[in-house]
C-alpha atoms as a PDB file:
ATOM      1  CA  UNK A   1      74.161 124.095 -28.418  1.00  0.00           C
ATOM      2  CA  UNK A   2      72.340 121.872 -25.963  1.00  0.00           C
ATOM      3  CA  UNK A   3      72.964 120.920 -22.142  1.00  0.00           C
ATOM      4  CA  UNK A   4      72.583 117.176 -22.694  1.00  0.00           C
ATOM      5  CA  UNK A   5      75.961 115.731 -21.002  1.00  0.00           C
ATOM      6  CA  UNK A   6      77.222 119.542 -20.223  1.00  0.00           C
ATOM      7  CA  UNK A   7      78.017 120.019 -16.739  1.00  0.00           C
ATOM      8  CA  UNK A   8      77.199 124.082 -17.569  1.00  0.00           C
ATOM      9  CA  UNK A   9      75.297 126.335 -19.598  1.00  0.00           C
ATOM     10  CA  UNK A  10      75.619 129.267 -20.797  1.00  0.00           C
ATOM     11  CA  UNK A  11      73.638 132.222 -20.937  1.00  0.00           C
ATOM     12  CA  UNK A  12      73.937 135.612 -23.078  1.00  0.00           C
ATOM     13  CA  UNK A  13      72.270 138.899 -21.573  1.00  0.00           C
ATOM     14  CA  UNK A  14      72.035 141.919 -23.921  1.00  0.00           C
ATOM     15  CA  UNK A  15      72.060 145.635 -21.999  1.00  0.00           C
ATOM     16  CA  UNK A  16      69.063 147.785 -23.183  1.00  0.00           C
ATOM     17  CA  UNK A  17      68.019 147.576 -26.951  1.00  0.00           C
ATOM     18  CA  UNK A  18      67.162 150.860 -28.497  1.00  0.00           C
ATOM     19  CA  UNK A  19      64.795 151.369 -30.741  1.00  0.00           C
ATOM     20  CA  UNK A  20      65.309 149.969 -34.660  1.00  0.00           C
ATOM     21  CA  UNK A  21      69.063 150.322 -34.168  1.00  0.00           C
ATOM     22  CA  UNK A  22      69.443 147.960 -31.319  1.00  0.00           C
ATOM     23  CA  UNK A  23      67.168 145.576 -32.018  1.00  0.00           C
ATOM     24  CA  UNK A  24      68.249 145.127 -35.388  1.00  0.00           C
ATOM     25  CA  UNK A  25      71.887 144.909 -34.234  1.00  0.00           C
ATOM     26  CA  UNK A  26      71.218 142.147 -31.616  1.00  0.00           C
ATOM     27  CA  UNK A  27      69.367 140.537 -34.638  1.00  0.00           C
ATOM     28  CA  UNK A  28      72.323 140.681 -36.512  1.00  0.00           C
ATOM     29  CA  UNK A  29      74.449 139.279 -33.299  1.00  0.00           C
ATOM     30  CA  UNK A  30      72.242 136.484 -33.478  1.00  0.00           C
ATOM     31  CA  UNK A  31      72.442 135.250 -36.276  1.00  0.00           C
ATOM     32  CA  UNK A  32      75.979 134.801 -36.361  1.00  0.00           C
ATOM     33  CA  UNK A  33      76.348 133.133 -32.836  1.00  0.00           C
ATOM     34  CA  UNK A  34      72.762 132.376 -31.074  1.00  0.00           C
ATOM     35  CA  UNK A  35      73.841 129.081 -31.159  1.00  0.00           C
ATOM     36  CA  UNK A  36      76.612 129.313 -29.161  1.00  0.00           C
ATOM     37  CA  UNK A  37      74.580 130.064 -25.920  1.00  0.00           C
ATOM     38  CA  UNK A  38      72.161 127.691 -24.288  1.00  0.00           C
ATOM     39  CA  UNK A  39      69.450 130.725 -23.222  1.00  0.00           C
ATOM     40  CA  UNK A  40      69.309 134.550 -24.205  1.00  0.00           C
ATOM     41  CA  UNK A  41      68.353 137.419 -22.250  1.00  0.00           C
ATOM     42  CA  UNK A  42      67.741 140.978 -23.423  1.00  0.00           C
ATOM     43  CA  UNK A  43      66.569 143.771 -21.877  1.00  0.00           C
ATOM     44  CA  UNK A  44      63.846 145.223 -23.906  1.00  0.00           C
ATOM     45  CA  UNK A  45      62.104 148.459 -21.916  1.00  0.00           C
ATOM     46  CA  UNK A  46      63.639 150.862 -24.605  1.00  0.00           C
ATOM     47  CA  UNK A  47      63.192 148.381 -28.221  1.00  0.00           C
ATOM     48  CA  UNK A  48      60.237 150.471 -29.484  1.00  0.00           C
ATOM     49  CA  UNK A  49      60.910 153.781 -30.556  1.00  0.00           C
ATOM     50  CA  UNK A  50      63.196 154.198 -27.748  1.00  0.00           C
ATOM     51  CA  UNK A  51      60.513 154.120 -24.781  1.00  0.00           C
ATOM     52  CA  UNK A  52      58.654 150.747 -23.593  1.00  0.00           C
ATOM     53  CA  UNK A  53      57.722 147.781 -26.263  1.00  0.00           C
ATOM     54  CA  UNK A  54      54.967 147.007 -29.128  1.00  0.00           C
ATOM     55  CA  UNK A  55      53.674 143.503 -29.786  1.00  0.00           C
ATOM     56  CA  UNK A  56      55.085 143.650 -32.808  1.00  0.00           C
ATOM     57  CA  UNK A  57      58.922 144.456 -31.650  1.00  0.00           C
ATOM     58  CA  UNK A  58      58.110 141.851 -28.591  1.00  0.00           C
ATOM     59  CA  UNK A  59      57.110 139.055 -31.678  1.00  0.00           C
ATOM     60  CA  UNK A  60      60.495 140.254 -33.358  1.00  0.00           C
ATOM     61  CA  UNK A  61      62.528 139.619 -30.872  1.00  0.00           C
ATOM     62  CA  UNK A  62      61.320 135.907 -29.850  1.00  0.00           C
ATOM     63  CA  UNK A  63      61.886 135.247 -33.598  1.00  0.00           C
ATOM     64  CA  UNK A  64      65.703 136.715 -33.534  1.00  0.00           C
ATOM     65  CA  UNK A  65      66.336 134.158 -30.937  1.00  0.00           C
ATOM     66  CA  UNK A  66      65.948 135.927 -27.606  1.00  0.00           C
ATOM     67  CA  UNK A  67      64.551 133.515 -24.540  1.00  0.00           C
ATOM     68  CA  UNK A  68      63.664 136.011 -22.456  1.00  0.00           C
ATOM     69  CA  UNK A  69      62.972 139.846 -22.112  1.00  0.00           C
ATOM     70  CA  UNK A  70      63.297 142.062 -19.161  1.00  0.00           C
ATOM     71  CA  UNK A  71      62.460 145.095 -18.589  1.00  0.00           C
ATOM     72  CA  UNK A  72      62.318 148.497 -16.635  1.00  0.00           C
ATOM     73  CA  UNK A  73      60.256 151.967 -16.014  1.00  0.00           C
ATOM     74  CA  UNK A  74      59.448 152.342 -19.533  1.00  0.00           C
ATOM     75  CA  UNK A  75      57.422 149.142 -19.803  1.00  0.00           C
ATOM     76  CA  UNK A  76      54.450 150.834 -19.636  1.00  0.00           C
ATOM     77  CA  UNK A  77      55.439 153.425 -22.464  1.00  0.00           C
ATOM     78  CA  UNK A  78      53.484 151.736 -25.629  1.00  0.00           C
ATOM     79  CA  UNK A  79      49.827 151.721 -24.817  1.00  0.00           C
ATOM     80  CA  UNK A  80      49.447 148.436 -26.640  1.00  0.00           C
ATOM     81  CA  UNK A  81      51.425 146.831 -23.622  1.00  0.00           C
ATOM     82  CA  UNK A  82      47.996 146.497 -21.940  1.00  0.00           C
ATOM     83  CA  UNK A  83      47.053 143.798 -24.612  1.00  0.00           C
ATOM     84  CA  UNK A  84      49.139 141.745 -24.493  1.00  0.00           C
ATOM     85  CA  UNK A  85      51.494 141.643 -21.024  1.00  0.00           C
ATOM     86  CA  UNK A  86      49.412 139.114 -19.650  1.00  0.00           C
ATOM     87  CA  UNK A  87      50.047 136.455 -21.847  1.00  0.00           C
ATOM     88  CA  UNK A  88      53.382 137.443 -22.931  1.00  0.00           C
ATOM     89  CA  UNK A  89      54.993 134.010 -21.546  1.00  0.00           C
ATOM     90  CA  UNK A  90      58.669 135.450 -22.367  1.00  0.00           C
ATOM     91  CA  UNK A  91      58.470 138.747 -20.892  1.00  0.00           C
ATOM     92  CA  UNK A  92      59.378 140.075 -17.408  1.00  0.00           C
ATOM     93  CA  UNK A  93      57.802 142.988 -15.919  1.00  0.00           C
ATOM     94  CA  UNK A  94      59.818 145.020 -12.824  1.00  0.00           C
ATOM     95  CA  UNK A  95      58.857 142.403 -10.051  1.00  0.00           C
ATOM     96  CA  UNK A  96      58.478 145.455  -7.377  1.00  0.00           C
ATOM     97  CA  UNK A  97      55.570 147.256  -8.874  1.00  0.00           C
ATOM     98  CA  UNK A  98      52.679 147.412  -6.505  1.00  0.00           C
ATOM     99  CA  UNK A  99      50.467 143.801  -5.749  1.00  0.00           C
ATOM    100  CA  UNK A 100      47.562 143.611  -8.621  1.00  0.00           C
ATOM    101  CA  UNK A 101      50.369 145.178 -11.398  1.00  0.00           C
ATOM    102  CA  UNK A 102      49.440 142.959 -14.423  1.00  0.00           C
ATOM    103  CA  UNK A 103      52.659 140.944 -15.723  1.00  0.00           C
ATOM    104  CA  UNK A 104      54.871 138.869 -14.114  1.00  0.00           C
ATOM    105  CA  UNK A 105      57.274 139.982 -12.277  1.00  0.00           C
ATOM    106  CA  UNK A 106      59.822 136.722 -12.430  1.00  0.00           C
ATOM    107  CA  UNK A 107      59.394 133.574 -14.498  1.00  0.00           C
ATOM    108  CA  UNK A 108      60.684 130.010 -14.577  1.00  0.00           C
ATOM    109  CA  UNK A 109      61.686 128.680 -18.259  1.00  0.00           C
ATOM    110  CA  UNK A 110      62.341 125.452 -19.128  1.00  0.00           C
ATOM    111  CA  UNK A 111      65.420 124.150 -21.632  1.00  0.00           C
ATOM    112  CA  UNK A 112      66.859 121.088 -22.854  1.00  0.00           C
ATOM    113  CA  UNK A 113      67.709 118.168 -21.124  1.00  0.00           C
ATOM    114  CA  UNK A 114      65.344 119.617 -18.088  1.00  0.00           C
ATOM    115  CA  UNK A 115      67.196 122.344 -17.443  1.00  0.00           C
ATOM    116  CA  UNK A 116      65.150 125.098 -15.742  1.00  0.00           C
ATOM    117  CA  UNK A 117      66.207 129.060 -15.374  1.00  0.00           C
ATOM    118  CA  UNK A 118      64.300 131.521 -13.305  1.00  0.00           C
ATOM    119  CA  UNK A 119      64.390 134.967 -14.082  1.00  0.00           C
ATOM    120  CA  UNK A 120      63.412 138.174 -11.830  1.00  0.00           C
ATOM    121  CA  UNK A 121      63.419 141.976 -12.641  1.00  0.00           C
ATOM    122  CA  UNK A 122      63.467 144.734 -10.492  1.00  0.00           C
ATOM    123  CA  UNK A 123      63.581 148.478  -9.857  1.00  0.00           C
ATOM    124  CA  UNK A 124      65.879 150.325  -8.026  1.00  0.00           C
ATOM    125  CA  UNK A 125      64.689 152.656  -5.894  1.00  0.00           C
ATOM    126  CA  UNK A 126      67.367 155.599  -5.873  1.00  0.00           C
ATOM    127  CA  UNK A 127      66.920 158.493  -8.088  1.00  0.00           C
ATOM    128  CA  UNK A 128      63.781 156.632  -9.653  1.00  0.00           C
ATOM    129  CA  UNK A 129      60.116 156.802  -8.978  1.00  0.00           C
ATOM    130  CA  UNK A 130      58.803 155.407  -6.159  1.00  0.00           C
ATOM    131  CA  UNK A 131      58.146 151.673  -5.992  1.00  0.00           C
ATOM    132  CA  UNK A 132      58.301 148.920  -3.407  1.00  0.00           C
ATOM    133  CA  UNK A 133      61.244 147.872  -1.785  1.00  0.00           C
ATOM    134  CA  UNK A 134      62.837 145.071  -3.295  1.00  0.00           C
ATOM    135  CA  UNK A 135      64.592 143.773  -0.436  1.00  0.00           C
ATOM    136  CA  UNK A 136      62.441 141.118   0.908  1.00  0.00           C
ATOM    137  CA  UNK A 137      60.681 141.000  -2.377  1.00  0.00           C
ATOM    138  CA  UNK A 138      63.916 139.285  -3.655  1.00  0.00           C
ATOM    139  CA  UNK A 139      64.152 136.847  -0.474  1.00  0.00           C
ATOM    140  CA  UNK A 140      61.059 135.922  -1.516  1.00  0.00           C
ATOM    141  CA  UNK A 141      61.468 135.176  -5.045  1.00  0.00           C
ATOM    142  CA  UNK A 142      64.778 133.419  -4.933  1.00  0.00           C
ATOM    143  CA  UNK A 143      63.409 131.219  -2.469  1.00  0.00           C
ATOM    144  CA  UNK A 144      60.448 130.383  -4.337  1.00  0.00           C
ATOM    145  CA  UNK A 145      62.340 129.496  -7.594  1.00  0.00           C
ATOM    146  CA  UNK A 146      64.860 127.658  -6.441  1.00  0.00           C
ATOM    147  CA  UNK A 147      62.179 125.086  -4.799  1.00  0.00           C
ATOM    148  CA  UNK A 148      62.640 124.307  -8.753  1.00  0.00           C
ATOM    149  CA  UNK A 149      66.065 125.425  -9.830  1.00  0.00           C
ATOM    150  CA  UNK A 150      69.404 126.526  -8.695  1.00  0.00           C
ATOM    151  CA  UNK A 151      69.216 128.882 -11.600  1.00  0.00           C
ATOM    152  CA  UNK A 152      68.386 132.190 -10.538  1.00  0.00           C
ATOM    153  CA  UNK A 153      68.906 135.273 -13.115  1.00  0.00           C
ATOM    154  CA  UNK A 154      68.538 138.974 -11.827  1.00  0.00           C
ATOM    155  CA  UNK A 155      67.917 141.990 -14.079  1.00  0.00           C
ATOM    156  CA  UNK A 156      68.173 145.093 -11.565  1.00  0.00           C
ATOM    157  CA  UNK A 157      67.379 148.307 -14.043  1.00  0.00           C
ATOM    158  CA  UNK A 158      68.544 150.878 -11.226  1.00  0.00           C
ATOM    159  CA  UNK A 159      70.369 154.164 -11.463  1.00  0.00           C
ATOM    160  CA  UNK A 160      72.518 153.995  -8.241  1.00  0.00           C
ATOM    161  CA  UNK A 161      75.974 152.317  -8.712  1.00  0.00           C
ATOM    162  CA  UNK A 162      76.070 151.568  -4.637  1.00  0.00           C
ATOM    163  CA  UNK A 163      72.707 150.605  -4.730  1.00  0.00           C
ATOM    164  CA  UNK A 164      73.579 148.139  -7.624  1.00  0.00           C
ATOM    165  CA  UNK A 165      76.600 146.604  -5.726  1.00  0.00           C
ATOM    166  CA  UNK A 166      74.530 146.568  -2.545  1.00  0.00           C
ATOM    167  CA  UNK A 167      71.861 144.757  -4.128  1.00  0.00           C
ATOM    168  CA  UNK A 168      73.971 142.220  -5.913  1.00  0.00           C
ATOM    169  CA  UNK A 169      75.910 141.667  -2.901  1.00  0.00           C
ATOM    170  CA  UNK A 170      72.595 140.703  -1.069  1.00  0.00           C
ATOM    171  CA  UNK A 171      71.399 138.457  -4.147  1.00  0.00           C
ATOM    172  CA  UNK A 172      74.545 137.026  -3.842  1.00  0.00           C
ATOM    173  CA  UNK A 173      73.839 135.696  -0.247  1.00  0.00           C
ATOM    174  CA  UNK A 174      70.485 134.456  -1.496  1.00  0.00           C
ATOM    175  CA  UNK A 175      72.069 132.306  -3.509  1.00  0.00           C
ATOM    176  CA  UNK A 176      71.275 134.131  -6.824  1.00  0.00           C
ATOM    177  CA  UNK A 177      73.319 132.875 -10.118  1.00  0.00           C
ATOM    178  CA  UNK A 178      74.203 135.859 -12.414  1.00  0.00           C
ATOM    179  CA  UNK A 179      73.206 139.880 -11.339  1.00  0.00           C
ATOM    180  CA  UNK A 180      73.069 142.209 -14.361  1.00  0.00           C
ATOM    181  CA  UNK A 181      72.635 146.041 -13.831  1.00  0.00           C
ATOM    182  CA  UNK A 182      70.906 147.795 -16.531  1.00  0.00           C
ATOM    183  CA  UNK A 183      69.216 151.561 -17.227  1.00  0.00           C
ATOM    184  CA  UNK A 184      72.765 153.736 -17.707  1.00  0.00           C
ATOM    185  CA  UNK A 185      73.170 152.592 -21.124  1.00  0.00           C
ATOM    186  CA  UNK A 186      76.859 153.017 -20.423  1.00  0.00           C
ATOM    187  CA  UNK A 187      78.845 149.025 -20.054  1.00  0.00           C
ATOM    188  CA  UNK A 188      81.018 149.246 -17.010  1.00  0.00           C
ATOM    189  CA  UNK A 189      84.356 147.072 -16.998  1.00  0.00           C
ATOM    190  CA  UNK A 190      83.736 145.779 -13.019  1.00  0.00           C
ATOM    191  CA  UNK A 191      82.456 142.002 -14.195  1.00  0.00           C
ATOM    192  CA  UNK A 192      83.543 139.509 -11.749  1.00  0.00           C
ATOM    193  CA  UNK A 193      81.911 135.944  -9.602  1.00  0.00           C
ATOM    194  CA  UNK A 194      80.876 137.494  -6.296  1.00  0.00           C
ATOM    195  CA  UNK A 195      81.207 135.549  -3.222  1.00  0.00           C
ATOM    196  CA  UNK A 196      82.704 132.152  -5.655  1.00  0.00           C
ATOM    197  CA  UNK A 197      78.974 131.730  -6.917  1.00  0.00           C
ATOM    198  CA  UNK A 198      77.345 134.845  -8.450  1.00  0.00           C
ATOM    199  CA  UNK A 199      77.992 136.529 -11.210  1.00  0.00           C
ATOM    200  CA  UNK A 200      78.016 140.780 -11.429  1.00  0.00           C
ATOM    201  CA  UNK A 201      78.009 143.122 -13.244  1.00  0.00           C
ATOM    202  CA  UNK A 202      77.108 146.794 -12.315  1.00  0.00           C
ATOM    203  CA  UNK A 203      75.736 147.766 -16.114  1.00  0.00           C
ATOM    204  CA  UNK A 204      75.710 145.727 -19.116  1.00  0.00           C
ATOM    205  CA  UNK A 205      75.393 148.714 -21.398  1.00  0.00           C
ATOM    206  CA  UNK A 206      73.028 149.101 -24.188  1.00  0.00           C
ATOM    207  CA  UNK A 207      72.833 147.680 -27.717  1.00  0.00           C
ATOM    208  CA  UNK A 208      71.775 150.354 -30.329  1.00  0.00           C
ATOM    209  CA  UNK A 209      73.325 153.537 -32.671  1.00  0.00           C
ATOM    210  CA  UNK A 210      76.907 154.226 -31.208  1.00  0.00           C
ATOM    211  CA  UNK A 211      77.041 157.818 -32.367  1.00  0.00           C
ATOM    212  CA  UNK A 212      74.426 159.240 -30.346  1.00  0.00           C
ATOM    213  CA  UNK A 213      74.007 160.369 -26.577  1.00  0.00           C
ATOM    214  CA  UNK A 214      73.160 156.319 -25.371  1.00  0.00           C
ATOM    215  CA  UNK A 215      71.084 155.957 -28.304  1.00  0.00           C
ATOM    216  CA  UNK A 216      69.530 158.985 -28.900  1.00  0.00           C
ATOM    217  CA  UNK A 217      69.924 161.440 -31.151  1.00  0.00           C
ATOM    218  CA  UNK A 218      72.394 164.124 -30.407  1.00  0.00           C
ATOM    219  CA  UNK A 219      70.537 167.300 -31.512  1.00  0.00           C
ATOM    220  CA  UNK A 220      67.539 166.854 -29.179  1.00  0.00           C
ATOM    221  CA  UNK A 221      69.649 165.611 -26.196  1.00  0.00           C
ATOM    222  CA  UNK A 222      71.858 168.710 -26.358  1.00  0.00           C
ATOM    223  CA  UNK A 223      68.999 171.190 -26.685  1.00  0.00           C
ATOM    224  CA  UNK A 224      67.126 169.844 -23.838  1.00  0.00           C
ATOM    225  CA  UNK A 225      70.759 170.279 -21.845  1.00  0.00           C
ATOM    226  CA  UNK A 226      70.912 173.614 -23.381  1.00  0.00           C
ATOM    227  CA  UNK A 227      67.352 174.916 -22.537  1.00  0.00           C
ATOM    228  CA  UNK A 228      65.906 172.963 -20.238  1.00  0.00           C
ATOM    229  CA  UNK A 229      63.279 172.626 -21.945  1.00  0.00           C
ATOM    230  CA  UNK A 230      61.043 168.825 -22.213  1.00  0.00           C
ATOM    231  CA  UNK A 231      61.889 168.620 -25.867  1.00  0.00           C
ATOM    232  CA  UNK A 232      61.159 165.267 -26.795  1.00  0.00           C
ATOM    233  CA  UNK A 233      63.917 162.685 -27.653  1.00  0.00           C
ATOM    234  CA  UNK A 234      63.930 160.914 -30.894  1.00  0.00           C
ATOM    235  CA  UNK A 235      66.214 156.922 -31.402  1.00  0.00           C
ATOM    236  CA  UNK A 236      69.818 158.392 -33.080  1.00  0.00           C
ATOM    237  CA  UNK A 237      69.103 157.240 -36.653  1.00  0.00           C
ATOM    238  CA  UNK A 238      72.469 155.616 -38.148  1.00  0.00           C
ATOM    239  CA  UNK A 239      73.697 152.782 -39.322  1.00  0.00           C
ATOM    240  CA  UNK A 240      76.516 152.275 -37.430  1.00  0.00           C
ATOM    241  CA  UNK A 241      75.622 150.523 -34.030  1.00  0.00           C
ATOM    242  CA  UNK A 242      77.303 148.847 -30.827  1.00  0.00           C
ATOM    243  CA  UNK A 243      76.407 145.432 -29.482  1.00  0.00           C
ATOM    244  CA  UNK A 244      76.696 145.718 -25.310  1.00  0.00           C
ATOM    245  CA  UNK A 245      76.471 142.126 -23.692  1.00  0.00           C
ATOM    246  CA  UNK A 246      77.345 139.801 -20.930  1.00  0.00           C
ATOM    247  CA  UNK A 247      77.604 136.147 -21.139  1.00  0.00           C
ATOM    248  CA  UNK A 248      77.988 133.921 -18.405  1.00  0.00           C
ATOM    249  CA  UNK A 249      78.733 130.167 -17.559  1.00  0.00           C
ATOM    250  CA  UNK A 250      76.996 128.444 -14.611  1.00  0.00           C
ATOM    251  CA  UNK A 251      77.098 125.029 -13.121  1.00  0.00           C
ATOM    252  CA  UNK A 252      73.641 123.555 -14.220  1.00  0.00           C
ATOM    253  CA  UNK A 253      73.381 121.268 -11.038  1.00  0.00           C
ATOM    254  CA  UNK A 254      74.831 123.883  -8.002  1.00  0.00           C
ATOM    255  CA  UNK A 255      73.378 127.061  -9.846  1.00  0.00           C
ATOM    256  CA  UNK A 256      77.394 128.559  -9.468  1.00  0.00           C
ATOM    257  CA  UNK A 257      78.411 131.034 -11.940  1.00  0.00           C
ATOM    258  CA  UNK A 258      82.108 129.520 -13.431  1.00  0.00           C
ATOM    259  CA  UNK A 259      82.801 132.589 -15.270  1.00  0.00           C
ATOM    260  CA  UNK A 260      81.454 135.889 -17.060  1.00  0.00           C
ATOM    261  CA  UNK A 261      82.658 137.746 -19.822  1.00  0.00           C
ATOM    262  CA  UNK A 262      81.909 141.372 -21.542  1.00  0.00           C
ATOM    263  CA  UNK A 263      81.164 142.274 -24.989  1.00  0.00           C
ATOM    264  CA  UNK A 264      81.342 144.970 -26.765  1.00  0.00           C
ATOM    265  CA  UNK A 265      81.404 145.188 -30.836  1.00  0.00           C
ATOM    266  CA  UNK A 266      80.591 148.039 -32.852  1.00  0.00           C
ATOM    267  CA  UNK A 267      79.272 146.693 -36.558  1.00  0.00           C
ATOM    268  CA  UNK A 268      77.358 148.420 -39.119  1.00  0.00           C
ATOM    269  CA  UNK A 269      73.518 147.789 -40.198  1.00  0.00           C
ATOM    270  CA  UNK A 270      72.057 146.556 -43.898  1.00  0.00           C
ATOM    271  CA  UNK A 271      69.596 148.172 -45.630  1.00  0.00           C
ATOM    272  CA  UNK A 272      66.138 146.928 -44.040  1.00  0.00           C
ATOM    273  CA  UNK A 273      62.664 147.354 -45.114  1.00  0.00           C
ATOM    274  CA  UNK A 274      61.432 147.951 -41.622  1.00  0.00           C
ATOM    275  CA  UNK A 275      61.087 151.737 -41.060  1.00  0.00           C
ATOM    276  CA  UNK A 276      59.940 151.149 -37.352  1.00  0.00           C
ATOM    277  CA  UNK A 277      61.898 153.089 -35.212  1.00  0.00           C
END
């Protein structure tokens, strides 16, 4: 699909990929309707293993399809990270980590026809580790972006419902064009246009291995329930595996979400070579 002589475009966001199982099932999404949206989002802080994201999985991902990857507070969770984040030119780091964090914390990308889309992340701050207030950080970004576009895309990985509707409701006012929640791994069914130009939603789920405990493996979660012990969490390894996603139709020239719709498919996975987890 292209914008030329479309008064809209429309963009696809994908909840939280985990490990092999979601990123091989938004591969698989992709290939059957990538073509159908204008620019793709994903959410990519959990794709490796189930904690942060290799060079390898980030290389996978462009070639699925995906535009642009956000992130959250396990970013930092492959060690290889540190090679590569500064040239990533498709990834997006939490924007509220402290001045001199390597990355980028929003980005400005370029489609057809001229198009442009800016994209911020963030961290909430409530029930998380401490990071910088993203209150006038956002003020500041929006405004900066939309010196070049009306197109402003927010990925707000926060555990806080209120502080997730607060948030958006104060992006909203900024002028923002779309507000996804991510980090619960759990879709909610509250997606709506706030304010006639923004659209929300509070969590966009996660993409990955639908009979686990939000993508990992069942045994370990309930032990460490159980005993209270740190026991390490391993990716749920089977086959069968949910797709969690958003799309979302904005006016190209006013930046005004027109409409937003869930998804939610469950599908099962081929036989790969790639043992990566």
């Amino acid at each position: 699909m292209t914008v030329e002589n479309k008064s809209t475009i429309k963009i696809l966001f994908f909840g939280d990929m985990v490990g092999k199982p979601g990123r091989f099932a938004v591969r698989d999404f992709l290939a059957q309707n990538k073509d159908n949206y204008d620019f793709i989002i994903a959410n990519g802080e959990n794709a490796s293993h189930g904690f942060g994201l290799t060079l390898k999985n980030y290389n996978n991902l462009l070639d699925f399809g995906i535009n642009c990857i956000t992130s959250g507070n396990h970013i930092w969770d492959k060690k290889d990270i540190w090679e590569y984040i500064d040239t990533a030119e498709n990834l997006v780091r939490p924007l509220n980590y402290p001045n001199g964090t390597r990355g980028q914390g929003w980005r400005i990308f370029e489609i057809a026809n001229g198009v442009k889309i800016g994209v911020i992340n963030f961290l909430g701050r409530v029930f998380m580790s401490p990071v910088d207030s993203q209150w006038e950080l956002a003020k500041e970004a929006i405004a900066e972006i939309k010196k070049e576009t009306p197109i402003v895309i927010i990925d707000f990985h926060a555990e806080a419902t209120a502080e997730k509707i607060c948030f958006a409701k104060y992006c909203s006012e900024l002028g923002a064009s779309a507000f996804f929640g991510t980090h619960t791994h759990v879709q909610t069914a509250d997606e709506k246009i706030l304010n006639d130009k923004m659209a929300y939603i509070t969590d966009a789920g996660f993409c990955g291995a639908s009979e686990g405990v939000i993508g990992m493996e069942y045994k370990s979660s309930l032990n460490r329930f159980l005993t209270c012990m740190p026991e390490r969490y391993d990716v749920a390894d089977s086959k069968e595996v949910q797709i969690n996603a958003a799309e979302v139709e904005i006016n190209a020239a006013t930046g005004y979400a027109v409409a937003i719709k869930r998804i939610s498919c469950n599908s099962k996975l081929e036989e790969n070579k790639d043992h990566e987890n």
